[in-house]
C-alpha atoms as a PDB file:
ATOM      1  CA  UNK A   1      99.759  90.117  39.662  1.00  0.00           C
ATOM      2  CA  UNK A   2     103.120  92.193  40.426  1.00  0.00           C
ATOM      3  CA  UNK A   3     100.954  93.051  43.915  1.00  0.00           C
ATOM      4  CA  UNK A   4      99.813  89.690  44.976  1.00  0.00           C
ATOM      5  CA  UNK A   5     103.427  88.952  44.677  1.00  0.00           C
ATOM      6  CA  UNK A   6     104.303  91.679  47.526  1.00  0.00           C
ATOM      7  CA  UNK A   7     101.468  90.484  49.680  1.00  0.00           C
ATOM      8  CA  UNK A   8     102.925  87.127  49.189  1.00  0.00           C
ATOM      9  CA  UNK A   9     106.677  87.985  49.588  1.00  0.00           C
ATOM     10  CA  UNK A  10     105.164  90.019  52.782  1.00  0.00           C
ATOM     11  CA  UNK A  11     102.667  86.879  54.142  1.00  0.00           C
ATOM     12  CA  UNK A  12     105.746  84.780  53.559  1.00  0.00           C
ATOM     13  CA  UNK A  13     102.888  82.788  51.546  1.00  0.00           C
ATOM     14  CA  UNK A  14     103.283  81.255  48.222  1.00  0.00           C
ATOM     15  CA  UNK A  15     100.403  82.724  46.156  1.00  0.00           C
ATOM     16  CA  UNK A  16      99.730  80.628  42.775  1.00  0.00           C
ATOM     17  CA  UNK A  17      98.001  82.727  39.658  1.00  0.00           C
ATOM     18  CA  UNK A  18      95.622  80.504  37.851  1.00  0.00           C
ATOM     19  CA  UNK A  19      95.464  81.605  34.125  1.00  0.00           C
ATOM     20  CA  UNK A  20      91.664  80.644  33.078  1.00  0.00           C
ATOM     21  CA  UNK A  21      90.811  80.510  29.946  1.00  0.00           C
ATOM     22  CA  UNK A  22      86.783  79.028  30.523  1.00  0.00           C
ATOM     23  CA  UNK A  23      86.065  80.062  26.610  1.00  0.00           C
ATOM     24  CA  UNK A  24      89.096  77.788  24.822  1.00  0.00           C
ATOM     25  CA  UNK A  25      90.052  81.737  23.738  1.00  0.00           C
ATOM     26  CA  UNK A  26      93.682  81.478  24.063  1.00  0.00           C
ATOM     27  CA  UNK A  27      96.258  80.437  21.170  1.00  0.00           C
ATOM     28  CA  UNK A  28      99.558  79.522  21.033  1.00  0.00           C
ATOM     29  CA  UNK A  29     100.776  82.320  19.019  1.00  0.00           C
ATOM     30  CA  UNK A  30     103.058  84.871  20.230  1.00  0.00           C
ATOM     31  CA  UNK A  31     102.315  87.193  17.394  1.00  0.00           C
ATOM     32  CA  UNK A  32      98.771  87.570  18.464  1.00  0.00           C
ATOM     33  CA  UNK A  33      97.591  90.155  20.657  1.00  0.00           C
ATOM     34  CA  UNK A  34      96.434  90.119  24.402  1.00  0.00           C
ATOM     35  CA  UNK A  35      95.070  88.274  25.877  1.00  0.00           C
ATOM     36  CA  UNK A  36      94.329  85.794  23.287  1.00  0.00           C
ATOM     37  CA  UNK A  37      98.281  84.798  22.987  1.00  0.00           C
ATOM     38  CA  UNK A  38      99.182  82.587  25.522  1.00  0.00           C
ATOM     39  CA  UNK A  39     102.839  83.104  25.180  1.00  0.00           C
ATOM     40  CA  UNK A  40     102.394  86.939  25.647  1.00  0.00           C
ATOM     41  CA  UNK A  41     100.569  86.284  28.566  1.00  0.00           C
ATOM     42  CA  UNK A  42     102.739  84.205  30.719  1.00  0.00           C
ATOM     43  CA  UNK A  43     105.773  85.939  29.322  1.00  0.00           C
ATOM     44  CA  UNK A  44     104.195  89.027  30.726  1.00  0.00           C
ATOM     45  CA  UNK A  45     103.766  87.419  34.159  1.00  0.00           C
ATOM     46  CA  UNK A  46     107.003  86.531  34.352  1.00  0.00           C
ATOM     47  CA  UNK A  47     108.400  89.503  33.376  1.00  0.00           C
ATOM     48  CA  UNK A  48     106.638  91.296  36.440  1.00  0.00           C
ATOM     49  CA  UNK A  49     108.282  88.578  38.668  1.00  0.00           C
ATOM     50  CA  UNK A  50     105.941  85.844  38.944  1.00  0.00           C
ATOM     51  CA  UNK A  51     107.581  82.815  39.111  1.00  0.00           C
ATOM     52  CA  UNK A  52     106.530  79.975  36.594  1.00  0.00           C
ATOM     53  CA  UNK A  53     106.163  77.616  40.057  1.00  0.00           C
ATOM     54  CA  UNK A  54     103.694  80.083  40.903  1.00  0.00           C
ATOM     55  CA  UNK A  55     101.795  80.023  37.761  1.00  0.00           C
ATOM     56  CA  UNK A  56      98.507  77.387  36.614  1.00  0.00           C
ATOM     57  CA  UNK A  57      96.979  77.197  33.367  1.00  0.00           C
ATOM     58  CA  UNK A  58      93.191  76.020  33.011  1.00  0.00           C
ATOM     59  CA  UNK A  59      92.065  75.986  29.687  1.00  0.00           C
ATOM     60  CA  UNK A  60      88.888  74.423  28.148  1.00  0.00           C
ATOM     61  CA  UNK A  61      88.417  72.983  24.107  1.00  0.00           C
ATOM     62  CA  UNK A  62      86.364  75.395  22.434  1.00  0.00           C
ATOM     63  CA  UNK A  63      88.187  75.500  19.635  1.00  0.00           C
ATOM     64  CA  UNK A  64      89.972  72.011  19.869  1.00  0.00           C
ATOM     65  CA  UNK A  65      93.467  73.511  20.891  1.00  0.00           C
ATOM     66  CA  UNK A  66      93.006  72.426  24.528  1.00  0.00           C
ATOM     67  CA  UNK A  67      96.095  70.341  24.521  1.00  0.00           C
ATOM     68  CA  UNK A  68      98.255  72.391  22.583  1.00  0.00           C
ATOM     69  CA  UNK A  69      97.143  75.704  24.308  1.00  0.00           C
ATOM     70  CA  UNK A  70      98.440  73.645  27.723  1.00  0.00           C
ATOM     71  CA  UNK A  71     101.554  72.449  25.981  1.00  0.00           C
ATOM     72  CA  UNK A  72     102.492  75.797  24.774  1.00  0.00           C
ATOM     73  CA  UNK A  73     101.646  77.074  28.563  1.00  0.00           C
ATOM     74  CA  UNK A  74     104.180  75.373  29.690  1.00  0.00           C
ATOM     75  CA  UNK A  75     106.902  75.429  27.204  1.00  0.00           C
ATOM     76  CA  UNK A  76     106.349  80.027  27.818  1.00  0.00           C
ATOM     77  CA  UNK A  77     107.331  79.364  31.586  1.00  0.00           C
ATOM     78  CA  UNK A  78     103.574  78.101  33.622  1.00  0.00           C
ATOM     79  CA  UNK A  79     104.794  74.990  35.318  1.00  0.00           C
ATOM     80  CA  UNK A  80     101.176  73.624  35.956  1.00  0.00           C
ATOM     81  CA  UNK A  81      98.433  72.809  33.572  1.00  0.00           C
ATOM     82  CA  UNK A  82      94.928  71.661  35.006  1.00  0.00           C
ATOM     83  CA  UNK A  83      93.276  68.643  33.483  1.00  0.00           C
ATOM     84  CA  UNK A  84      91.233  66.159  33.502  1.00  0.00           C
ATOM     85  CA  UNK A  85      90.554  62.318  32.766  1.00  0.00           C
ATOM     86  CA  UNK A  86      89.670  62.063  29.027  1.00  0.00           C
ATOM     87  CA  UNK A  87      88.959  65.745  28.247  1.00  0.00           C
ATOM     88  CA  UNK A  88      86.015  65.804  30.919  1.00  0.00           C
ATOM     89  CA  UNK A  89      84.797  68.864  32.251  1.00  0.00           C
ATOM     90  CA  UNK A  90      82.576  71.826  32.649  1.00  0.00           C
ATOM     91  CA  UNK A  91      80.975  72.252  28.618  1.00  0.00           C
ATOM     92  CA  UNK A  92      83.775  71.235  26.233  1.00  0.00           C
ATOM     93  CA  UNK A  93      86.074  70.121  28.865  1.00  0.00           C
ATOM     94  CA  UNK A  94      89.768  70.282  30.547  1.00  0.00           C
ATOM     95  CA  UNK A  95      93.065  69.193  28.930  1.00  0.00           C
ATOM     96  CA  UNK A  96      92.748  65.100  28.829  1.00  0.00           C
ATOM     97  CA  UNK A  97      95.305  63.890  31.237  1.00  0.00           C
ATOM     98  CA  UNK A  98      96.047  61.345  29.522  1.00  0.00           C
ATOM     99  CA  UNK A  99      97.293  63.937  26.344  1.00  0.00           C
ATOM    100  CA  UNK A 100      99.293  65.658  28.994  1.00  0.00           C
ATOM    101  CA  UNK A 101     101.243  62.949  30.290  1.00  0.00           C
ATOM    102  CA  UNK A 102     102.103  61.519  26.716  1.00  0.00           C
ATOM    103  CA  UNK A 103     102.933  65.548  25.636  1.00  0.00           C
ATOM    104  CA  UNK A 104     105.269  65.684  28.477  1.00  0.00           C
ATOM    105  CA  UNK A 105     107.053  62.534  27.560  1.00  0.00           C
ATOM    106  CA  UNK A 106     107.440  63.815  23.835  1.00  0.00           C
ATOM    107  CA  UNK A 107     108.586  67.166  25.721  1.00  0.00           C
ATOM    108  CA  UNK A 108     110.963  66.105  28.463  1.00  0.00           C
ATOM    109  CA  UNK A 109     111.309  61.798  27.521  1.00  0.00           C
ATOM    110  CA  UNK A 110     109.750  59.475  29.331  1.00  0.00           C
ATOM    111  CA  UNK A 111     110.032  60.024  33.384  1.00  0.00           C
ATOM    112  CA  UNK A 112     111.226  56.997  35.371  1.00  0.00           C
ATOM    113  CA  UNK A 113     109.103  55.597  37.526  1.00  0.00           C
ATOM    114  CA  UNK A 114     106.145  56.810  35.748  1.00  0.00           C
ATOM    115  CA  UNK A 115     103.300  53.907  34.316  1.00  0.00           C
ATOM    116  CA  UNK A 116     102.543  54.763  31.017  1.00  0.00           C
ATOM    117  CA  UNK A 117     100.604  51.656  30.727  1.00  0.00           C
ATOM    118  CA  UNK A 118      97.741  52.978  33.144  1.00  0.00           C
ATOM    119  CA  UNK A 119      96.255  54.921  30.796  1.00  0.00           C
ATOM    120  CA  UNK A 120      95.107  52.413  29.353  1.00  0.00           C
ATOM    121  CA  UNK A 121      93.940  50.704  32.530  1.00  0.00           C
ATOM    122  CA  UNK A 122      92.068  54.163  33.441  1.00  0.00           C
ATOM    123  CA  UNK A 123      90.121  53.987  30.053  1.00  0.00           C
ATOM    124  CA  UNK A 124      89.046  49.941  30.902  1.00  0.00           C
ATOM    125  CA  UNK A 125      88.104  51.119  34.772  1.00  0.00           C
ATOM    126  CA  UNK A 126      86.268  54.673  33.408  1.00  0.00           C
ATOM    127  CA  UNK A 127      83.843  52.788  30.477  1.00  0.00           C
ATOM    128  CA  UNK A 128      83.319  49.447  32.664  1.00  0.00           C
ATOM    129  CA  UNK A 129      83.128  51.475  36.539  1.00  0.00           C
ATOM    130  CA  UNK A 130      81.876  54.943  35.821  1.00  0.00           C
ATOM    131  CA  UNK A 131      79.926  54.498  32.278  1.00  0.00           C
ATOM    132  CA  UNK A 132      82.482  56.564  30.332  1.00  0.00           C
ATOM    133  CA  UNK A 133      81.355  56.374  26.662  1.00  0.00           C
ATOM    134  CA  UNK A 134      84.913  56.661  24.967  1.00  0.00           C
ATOM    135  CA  UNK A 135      84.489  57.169  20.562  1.00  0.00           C
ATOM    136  CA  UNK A 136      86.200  53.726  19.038  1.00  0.00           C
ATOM    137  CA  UNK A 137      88.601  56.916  17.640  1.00  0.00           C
ATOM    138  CA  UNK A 138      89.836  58.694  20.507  1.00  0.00           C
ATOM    139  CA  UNK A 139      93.590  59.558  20.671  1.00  0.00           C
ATOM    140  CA  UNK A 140      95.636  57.037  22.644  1.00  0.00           C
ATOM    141  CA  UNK A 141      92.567  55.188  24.281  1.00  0.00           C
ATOM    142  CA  UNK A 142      89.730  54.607  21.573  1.00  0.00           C
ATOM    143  CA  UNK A 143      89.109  50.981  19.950  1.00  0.00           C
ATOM    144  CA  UNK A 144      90.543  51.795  16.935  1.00  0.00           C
ATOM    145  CA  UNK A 145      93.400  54.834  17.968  1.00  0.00           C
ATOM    146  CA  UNK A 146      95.964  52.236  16.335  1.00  0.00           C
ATOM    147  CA  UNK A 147      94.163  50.195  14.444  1.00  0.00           C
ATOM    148  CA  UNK A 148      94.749  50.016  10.350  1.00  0.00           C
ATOM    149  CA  UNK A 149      91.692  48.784   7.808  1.00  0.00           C
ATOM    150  CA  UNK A 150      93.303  49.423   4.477  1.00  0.00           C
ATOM    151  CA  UNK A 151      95.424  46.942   3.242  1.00  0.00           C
ATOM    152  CA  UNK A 152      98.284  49.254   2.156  1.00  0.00           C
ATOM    153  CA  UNK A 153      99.132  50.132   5.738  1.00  0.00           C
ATOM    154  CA  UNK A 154      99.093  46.194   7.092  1.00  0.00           C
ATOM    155  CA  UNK A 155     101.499  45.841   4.264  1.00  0.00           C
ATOM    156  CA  UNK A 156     104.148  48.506   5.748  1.00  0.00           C
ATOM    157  CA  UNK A 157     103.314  47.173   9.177  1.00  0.00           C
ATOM    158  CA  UNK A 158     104.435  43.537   8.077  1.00  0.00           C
ATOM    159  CA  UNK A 159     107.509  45.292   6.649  1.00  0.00           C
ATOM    160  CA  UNK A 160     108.320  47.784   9.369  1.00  0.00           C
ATOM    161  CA  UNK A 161     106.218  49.024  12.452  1.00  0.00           C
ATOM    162  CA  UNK A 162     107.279  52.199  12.416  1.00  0.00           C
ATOM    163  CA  UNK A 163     105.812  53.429   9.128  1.00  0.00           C
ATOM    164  CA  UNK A 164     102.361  52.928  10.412  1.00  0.00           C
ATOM    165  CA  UNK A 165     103.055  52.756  14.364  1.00  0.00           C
ATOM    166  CA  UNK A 166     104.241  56.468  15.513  1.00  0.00           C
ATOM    167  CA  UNK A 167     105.948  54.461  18.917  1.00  0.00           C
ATOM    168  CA  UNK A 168     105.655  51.521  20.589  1.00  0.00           C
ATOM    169  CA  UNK A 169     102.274  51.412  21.715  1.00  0.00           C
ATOM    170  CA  UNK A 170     102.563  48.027  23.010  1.00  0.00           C
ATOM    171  CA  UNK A 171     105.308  48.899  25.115  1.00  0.00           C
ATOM    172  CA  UNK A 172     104.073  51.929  26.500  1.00  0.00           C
ATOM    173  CA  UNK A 173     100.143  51.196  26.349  1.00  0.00           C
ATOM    174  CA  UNK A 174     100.040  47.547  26.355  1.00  0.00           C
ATOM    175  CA  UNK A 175      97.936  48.269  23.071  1.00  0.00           C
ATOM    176  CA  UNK A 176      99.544  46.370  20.228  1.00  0.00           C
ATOM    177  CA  UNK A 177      99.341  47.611  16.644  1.00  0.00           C
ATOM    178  CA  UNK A 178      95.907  45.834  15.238  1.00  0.00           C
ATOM    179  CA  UNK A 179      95.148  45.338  11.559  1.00  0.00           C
ATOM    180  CA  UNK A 180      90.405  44.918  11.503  1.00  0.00           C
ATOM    181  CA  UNK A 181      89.969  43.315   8.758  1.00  0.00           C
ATOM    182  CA  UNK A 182      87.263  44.654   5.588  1.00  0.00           C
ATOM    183  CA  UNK A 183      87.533  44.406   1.389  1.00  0.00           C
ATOM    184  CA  UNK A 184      89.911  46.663   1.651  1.00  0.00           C
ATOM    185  CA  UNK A 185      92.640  45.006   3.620  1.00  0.00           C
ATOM    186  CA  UNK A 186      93.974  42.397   1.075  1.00  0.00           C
ATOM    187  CA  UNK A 187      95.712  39.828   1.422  1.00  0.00           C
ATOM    188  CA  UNK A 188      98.354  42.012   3.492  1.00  0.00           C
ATOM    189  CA  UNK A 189      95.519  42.389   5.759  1.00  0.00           C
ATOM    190  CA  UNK A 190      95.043  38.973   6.575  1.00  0.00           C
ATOM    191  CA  UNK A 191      98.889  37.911   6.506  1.00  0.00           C
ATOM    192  CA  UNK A 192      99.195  40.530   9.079  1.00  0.00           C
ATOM    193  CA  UNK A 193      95.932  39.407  11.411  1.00  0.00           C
ATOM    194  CA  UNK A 194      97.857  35.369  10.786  1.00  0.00           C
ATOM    195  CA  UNK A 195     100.925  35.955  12.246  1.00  0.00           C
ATOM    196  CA  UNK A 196      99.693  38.571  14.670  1.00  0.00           C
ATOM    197  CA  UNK A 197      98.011  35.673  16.448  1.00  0.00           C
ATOM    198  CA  UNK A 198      99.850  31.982  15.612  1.00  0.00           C
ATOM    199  CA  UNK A 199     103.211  31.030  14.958  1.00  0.00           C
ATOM    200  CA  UNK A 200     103.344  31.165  11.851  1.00  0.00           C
ATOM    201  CA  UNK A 201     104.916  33.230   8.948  1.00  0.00           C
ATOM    202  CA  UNK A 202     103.143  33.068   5.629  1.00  0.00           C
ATOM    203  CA  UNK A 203     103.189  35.110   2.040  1.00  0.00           C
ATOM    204  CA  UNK A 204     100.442  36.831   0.675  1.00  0.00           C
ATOM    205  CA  UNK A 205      99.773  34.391  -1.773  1.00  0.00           C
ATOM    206  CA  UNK A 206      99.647  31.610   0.006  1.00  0.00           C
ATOM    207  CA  UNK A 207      96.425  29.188  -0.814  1.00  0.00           C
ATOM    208  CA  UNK A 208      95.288  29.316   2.902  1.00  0.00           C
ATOM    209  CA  UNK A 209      95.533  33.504   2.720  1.00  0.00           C
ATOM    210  CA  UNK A 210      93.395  33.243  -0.932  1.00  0.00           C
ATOM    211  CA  UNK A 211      91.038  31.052   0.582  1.00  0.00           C
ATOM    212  CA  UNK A 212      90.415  33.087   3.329  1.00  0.00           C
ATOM    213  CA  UNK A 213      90.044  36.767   1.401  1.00  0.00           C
ATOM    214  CA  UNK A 214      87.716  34.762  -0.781  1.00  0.00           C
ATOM    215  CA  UNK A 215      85.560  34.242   2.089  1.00  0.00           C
ATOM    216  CA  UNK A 216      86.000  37.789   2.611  1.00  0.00           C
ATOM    217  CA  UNK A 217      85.165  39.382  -0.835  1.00  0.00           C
ATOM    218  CA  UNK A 218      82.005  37.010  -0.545  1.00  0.00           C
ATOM    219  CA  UNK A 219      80.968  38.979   2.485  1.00  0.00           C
ATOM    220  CA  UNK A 220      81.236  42.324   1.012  1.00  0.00           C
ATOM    221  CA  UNK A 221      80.110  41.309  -2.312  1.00  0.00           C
ATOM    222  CA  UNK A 222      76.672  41.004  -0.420  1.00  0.00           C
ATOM    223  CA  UNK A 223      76.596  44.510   1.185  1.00  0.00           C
ATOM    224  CA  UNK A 224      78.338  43.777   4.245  1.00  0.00           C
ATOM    225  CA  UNK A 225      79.330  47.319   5.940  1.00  0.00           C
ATOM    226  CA  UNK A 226      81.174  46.210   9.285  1.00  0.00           C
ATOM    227  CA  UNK A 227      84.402  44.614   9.953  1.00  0.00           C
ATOM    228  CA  UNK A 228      85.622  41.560   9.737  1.00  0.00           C
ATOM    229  CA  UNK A 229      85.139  39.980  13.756  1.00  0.00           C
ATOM    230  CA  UNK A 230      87.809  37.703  15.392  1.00  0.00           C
ATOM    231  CA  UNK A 231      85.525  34.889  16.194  1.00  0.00           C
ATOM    232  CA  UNK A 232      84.828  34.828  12.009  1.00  0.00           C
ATOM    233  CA  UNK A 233      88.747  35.059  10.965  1.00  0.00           C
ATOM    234  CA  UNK A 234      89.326  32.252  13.411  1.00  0.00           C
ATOM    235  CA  UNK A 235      86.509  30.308  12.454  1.00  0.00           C
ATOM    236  CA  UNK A 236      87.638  30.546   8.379  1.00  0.00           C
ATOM    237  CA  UNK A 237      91.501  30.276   9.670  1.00  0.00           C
ATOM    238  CA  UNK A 238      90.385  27.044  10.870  1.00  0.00           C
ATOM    239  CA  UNK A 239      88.399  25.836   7.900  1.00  0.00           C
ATOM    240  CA  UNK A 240      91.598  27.283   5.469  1.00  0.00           C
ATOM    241  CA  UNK A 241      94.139  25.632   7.639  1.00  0.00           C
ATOM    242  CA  UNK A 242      92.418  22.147   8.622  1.00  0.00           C
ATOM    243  CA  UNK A 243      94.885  20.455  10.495  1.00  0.00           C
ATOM    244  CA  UNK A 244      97.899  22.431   9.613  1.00  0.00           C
ATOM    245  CA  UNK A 245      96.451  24.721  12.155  1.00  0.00           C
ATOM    246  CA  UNK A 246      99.501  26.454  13.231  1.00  0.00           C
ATOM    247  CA  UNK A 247      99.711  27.021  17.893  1.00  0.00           C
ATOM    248  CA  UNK A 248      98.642  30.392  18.879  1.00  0.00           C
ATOM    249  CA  UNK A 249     101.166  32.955  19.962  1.00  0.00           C
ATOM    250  CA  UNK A 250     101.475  33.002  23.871  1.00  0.00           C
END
């Protein structure tokens, strides 16, 4: 490294050093020896007067610490991390992009002029354009990333957002906070789905809300195993309400 830095101080070229890690060896550990510590390593580059503009990390998810190993890569001095769109890439893939860009927010704040937002976009485009097959539990993306199903958690998300919400993910993602609905969401459960989608604001043991987790209980008292689906809430909202029907929320 120290004499690719001559030949580029003597080229007058900018030579970049990309740090590969193709097995997901690395760790984030600077008491660890060479060359699994990743601190050690860049430190050590640095040391020998590499700059960190000069220096790339590529790591791959072996041992699921892809993201961190890349996060840690750059808070030891490497200024760019390789990655790629949803953890894709050769065997257990790259960094997911999408990680990176919400890691560097929680490292630096948010940068202006940046749109959070189209991560979410990219996930719609990759399933529907290029046949992506994203798991309902994927981190920041997935169906269900903030999505609650036990009753306990609608109830702190009726009383504050934050104990169940870690930020703003309708703000940033344009993914609001959901509540699916099962036997074990409660009545908080369906308080929460009510005035999540009409204008309304309603206690737990309200007839309508009793009515409604009746029709619930009935489902799973028959071996249902799935969720609860929109077009069935609405349909029992409907039947609970009559025509008290509260509008929907624009």
């Amino acid at each position: 490294a120290a004499e690719l830095m001559k030949l580029s101080e003597q080229s007058g070229r900018p030579v970049k050093i990309r740090l590969c890690d193709t097995l997901g060896f690395g760790v984030s550990w600077p008491g660890v020896a060479l060359p699994r510590s990743i601190p050690k390593m860049i430190q050590g580059l640095r040391r020998i007067g590499v700059p960190g503009e000069r220096l790339e990390w590529h790591g791959h998810n072996d041992f699921h610490k892809v993201a961190i190993n890349a996060a840690t890569a750059w808070l030891y001095g490497c200024c760019a991390a390789n990655c790629a769109i949803f953890g894709s890439g050769e065997r257990t893939g790259n960094p997911p992009l999408e990680a990176l860009v919400i890691e560097h927010a929680q490292l630096k704040g948010m940068t202006p002029g940046v749109n959070y937002a189209a991560i979410t976009e990219l996930a719609e485009y990759a399933q529907k354009e290029l046949g992506f097959a994203i798991a309902p539990n994927y981190p920041l993306v997935g169906q269900d990333f903030n999505v609650t199903r036990a009753g306990i958690h609608a109830d702190g998300l009726l009383k504050n957002e934050e104990i169940y919400n870690c930020f703003d993910t309708l703000a940033l993602l344009k993914r609001p906070v959901g509540v699916a609905l099962t036997d074990k969401s409660g009545a908080a459960g369906i308080k929460h789905w009510l005035e999540s989608r009409f204008e309304i604001e309603i206690a737990k043991h309200d007839p309508k809300v009793i009515r409604i987790k009746d029709r619930i209980d009935t489902e799973y008292t028959a071996d249902r195993i799935s969720a609860i689906s929109d077009d069935e809430m609405m349909a029992w909202t409907k039947e609970a309400f009559g025509r008290d029907l509260p509008p929907l929320r624009k």
